[in-house]
N, C-alpha and C. Protein backbone atom coordinates (compact mmCIF):
# COMPACT_ATOMS: atom_id res chain seq x y z
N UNK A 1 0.85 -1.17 0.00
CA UNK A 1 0.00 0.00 0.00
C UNK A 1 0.89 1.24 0.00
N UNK A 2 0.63 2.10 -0.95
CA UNK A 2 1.39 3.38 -1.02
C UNK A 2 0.74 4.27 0.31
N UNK A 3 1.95 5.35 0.28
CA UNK A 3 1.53 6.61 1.75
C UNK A 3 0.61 6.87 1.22
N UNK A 4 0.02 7.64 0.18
CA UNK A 4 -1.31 8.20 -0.33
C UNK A 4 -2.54 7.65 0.71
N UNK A 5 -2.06 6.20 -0.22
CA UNK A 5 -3.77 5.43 0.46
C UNK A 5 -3.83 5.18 2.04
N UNK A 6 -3.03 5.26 2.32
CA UNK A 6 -2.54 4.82 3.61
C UNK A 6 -2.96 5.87 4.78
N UNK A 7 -2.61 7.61 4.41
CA UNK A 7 -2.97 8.12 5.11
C UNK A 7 -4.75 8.57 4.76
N UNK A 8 -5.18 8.23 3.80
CA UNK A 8 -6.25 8.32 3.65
C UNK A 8 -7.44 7.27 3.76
N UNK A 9 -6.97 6.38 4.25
CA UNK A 9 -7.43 5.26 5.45
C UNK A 9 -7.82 5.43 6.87
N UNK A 10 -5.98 6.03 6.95
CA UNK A 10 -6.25 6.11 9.19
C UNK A 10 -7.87 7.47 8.36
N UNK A 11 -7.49 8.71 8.22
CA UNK A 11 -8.03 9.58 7.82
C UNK A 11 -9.79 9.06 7.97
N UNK A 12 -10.19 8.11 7.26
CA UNK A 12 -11.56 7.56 7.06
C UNK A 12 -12.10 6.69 8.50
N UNK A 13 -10.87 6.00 8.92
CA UNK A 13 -10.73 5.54 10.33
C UNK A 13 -11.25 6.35 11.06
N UNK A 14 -10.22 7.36 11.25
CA UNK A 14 -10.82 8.25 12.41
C UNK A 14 -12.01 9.11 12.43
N UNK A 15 -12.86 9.14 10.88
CA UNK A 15 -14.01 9.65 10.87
C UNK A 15 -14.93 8.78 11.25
N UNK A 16 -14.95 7.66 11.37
CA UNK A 16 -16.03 6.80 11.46
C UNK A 16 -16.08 6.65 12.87
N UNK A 17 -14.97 6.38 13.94
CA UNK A 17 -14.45 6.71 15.13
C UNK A 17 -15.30 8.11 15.84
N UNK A 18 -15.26 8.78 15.04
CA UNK A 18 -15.54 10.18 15.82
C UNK A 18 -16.96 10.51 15.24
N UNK A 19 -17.09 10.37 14.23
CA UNK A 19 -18.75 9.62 14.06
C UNK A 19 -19.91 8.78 14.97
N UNK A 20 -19.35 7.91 15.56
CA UNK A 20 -19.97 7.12 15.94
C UNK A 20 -20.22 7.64 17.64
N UNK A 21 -19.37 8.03 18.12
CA UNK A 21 -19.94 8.73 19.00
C UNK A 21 -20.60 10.07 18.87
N UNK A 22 -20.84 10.62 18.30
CA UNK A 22 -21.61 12.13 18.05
C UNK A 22 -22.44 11.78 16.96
N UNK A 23 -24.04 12.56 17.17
CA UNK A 23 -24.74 12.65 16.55
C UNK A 23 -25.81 13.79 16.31
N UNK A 24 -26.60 14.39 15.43
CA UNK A 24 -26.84 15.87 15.42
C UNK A 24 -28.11 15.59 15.48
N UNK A 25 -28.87 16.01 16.44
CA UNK A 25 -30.45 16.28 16.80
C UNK A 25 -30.96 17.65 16.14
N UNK A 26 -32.27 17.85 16.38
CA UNK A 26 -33.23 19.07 16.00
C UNK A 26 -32.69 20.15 17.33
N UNK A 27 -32.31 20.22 18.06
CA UNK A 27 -32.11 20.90 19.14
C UNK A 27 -30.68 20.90 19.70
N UNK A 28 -29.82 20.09 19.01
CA UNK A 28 -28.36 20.45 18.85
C UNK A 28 -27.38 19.50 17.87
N UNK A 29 -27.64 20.31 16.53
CA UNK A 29 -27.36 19.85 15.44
C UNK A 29 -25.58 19.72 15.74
N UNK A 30 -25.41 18.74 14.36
CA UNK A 30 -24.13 18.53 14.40
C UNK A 30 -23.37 19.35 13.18
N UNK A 31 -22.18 20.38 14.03
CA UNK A 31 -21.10 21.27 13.13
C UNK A 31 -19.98 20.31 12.78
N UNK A 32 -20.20 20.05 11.17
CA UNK A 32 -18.90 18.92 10.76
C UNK A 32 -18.15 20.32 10.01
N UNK A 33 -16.90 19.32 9.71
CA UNK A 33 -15.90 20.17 9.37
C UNK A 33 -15.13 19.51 8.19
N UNK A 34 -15.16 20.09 6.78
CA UNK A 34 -13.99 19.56 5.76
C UNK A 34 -13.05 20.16 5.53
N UNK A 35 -11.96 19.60 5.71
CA UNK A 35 -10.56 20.40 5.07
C UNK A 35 -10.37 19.94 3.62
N UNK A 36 -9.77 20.65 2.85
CA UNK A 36 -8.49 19.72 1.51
C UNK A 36 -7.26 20.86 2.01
N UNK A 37 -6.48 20.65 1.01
CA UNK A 37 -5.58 21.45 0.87
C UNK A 37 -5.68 23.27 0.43
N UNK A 38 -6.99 23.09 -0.23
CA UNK A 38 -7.07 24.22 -0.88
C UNK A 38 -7.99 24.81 -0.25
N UNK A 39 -9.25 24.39 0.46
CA UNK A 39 -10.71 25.20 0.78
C UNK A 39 -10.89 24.38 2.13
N UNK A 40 -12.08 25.11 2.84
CA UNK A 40 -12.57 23.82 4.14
C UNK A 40 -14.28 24.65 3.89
N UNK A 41 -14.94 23.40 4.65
CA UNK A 41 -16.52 23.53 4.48
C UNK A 41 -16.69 23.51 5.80
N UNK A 42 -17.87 23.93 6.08
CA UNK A 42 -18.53 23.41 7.29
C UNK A 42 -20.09 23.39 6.79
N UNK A 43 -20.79 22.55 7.61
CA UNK A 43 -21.48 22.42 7.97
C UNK A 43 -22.88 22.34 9.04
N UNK A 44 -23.92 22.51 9.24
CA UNK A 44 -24.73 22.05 10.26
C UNK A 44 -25.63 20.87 9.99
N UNK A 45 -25.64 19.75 10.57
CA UNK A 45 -26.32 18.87 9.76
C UNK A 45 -27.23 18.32 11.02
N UNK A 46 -28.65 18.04 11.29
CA UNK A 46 -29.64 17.10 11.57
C UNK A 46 -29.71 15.70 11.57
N UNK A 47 -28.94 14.97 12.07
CA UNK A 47 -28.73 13.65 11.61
C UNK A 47 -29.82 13.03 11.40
N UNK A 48 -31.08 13.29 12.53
CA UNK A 48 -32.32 12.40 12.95
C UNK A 48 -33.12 12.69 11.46
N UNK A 49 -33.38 13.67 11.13
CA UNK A 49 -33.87 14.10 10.32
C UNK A 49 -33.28 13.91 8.82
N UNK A 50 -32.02 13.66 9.09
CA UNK A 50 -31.38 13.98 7.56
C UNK A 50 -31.17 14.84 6.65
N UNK A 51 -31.19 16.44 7.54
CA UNK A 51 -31.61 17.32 6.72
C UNK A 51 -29.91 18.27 7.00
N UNK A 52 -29.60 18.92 6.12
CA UNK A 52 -28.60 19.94 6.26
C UNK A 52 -29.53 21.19 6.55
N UNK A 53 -28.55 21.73 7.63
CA UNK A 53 -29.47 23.19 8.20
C UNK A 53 -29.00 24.91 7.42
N UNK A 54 -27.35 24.17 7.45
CA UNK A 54 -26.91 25.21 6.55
C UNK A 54 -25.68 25.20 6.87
N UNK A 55 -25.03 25.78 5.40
CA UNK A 55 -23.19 25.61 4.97
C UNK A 55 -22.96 26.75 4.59
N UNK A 56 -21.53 26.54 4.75
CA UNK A 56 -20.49 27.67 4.45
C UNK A 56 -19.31 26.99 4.10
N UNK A 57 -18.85 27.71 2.82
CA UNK A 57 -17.17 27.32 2.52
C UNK A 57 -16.81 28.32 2.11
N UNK A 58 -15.24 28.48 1.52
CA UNK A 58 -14.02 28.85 1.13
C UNK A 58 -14.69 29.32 -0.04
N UNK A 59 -15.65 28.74 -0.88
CA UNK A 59 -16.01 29.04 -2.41
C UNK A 59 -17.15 29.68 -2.32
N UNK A 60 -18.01 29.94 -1.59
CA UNK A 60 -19.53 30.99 -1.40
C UNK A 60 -18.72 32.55 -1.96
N UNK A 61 -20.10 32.70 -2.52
CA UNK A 61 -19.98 34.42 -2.89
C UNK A 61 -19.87 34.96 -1.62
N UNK A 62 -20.42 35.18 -0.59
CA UNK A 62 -19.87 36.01 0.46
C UNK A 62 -18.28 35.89 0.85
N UNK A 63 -17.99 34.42 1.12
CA UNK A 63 -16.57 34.63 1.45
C UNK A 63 -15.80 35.33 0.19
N UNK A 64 -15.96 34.85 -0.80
CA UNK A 64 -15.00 35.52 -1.81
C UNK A 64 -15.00 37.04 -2.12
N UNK A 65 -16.19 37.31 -1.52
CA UNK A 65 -16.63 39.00 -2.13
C UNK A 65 -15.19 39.45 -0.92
N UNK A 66 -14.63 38.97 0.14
CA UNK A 66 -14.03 39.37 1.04
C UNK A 66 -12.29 39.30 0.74
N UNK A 67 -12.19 38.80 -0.09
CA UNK A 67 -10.97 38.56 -1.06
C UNK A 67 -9.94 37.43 -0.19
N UNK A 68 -9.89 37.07 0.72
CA UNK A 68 -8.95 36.14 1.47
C UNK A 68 -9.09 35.07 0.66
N UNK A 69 -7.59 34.23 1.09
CA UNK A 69 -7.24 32.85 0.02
C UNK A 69 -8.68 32.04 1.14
N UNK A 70 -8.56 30.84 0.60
CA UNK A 70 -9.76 29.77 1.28
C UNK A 70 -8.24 28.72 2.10
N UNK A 71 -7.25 29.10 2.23
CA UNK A 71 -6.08 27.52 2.90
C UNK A 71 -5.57 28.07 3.83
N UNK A 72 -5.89 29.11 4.53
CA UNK A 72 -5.24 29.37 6.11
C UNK A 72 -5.98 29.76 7.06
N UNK A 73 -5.39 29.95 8.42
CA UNK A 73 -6.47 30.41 9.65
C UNK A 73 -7.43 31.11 9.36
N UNK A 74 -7.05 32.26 9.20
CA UNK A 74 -7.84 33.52 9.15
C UNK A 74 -9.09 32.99 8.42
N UNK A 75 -8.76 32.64 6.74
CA UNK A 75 -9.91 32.07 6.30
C UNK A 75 -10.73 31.78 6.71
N UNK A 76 -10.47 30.17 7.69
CA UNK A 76 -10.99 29.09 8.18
C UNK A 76 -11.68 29.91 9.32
N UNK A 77 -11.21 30.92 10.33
CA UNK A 77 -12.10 31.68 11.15
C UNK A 77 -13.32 32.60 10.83
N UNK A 78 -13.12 32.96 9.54
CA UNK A 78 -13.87 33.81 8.65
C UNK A 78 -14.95 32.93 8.38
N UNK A 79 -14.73 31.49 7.80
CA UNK A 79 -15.93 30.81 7.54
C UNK A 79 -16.73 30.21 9.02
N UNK A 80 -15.74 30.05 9.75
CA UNK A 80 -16.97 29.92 11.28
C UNK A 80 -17.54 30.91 12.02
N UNK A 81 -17.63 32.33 11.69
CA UNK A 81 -18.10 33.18 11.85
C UNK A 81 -19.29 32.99 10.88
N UNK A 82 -19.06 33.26 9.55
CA UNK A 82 -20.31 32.82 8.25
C UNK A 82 -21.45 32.00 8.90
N UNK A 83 -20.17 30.70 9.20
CA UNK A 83 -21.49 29.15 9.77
C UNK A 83 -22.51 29.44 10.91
N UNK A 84 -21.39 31.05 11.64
CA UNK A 84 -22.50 30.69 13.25
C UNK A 84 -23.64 31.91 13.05
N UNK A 85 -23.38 32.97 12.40
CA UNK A 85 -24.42 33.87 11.88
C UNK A 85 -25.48 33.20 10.85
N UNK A 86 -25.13 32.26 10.53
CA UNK A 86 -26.39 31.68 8.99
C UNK A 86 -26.88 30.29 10.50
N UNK A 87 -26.60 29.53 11.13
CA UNK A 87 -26.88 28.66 11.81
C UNK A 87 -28.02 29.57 12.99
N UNK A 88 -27.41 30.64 13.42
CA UNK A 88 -28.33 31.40 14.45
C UNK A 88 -29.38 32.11 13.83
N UNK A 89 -29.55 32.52 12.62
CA UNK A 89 -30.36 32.59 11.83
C UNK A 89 -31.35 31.85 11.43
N UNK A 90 -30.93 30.73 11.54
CA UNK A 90 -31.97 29.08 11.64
C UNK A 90 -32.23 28.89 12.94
N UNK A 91 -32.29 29.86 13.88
CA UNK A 91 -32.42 28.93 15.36
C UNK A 91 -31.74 28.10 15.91
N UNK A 92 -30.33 28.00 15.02
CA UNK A 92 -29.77 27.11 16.32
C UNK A 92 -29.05 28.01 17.00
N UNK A 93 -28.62 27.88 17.89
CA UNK A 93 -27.84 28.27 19.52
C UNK A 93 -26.85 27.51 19.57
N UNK A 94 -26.94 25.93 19.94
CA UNK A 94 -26.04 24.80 20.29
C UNK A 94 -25.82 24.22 19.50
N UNK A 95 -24.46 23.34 19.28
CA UNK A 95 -24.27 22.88 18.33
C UNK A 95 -23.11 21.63 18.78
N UNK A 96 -23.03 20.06 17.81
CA UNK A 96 -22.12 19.37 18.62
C UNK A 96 -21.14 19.27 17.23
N UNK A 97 -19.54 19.64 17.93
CA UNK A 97 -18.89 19.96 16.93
C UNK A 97 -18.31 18.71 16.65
N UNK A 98 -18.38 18.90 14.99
CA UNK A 98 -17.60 16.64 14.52
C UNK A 98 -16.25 17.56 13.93
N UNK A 99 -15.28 17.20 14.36
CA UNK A 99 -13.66 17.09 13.74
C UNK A 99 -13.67 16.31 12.05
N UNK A 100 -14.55 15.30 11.66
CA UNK A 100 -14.00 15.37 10.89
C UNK A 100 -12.93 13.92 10.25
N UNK A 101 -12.46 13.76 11.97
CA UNK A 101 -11.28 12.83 11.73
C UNK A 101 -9.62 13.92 11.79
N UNK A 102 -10.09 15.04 11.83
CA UNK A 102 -8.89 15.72 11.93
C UNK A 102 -8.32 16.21 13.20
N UNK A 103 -7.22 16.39 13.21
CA UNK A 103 -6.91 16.80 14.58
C UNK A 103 -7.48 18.59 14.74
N UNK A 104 -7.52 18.52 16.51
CA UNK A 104 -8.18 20.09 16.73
C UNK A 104 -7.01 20.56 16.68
N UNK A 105 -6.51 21.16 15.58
CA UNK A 105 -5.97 22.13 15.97
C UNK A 105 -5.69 23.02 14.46
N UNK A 106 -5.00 23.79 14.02
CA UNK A 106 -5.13 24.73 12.91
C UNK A 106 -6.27 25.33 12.61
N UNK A 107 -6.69 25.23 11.17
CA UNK A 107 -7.16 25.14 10.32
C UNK A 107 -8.88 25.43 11.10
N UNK A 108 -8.96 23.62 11.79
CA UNK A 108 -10.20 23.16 12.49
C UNK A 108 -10.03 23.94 13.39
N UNK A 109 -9.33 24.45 14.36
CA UNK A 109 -9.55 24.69 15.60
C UNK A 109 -9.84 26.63 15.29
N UNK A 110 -9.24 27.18 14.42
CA UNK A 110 -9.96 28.60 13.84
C UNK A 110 -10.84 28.57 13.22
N UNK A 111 -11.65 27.91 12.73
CA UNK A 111 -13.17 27.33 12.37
C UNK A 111 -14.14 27.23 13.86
N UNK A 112 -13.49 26.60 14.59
CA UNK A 112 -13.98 26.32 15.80
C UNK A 112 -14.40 27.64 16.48
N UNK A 113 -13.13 28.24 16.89
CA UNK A 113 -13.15 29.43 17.54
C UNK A 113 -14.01 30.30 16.86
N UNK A 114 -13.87 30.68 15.25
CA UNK A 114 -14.82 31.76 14.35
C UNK A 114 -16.42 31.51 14.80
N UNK A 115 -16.84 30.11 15.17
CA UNK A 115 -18.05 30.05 14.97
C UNK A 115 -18.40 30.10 16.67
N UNK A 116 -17.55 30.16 17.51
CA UNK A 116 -18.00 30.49 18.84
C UNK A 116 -17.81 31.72 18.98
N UNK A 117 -17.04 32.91 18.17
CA UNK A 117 -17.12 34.12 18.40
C UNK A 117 -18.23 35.00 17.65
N UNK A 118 -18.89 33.93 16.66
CA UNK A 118 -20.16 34.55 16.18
C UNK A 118 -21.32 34.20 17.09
N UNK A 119 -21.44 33.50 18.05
CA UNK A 119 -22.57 33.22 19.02
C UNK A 119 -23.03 31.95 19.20
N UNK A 120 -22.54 30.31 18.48
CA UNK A 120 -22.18 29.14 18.82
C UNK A 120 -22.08 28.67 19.68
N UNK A 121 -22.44 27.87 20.45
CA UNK A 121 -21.88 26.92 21.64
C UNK A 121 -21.83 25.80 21.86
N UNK A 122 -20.74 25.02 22.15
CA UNK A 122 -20.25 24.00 21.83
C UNK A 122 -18.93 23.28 22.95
């Protein structure tokens, strides 16, 4: 098995891992989180329901109207600010945050912080 596939294994590993304990209700939906190299997403998702409540990425006309790249902190804080103003807008308040499979820290963890300094809790 080449490194490629390899780290994109543990990678799927640890989502299913961190999956399985967290799950997103009507009353405290679940904030997932995508990285690549180039952009990151977030999400609010309803598991019970199956419904997405509402997203934000790196590629939305709002973030871009703001001119920042979509692959560093700042970005990534910029879009959890986006997620927690469009999420509190839907009524949510609380929220249970999924990693992803990634570690907290960078990227995820200024995503994290953006969307608790827009009014999030988690």
């Amino acid at each position: 098995m080449n490194k490629q596939k390899a780290k994109k294994l543990g990678l799927k590993r640890r989502e299913r891992r961190v999956r399985s304990k967290i799950t997103g209700t009507a009353e405290r939906p679940r904030l997932s989180v995508h990285r690549t190299n180039a952009n990151i997403y977030a999400q609010v998702i309803d598991d019970v329901d199956s419904k997405t409540v509402c997203t934000c990425s790196t590629l939305d006309p709002e973030f871009r109207a703001t001119g920042k790249l979509g692959s560093n902190k700042e970005a990534a804080e910029l879009v959890g600010e986006l997620i927690g103003k469009r999420a509190l807008d839907k009524g949510v308040t609380t929220v249970t945050f999924d990693r992803g499979g990634r570690i907290y820290h960078g990227r995820v963890k200024a995503l994290a912080d953006g969307a608790r300094k827009a009014g999030l809790k988690f």
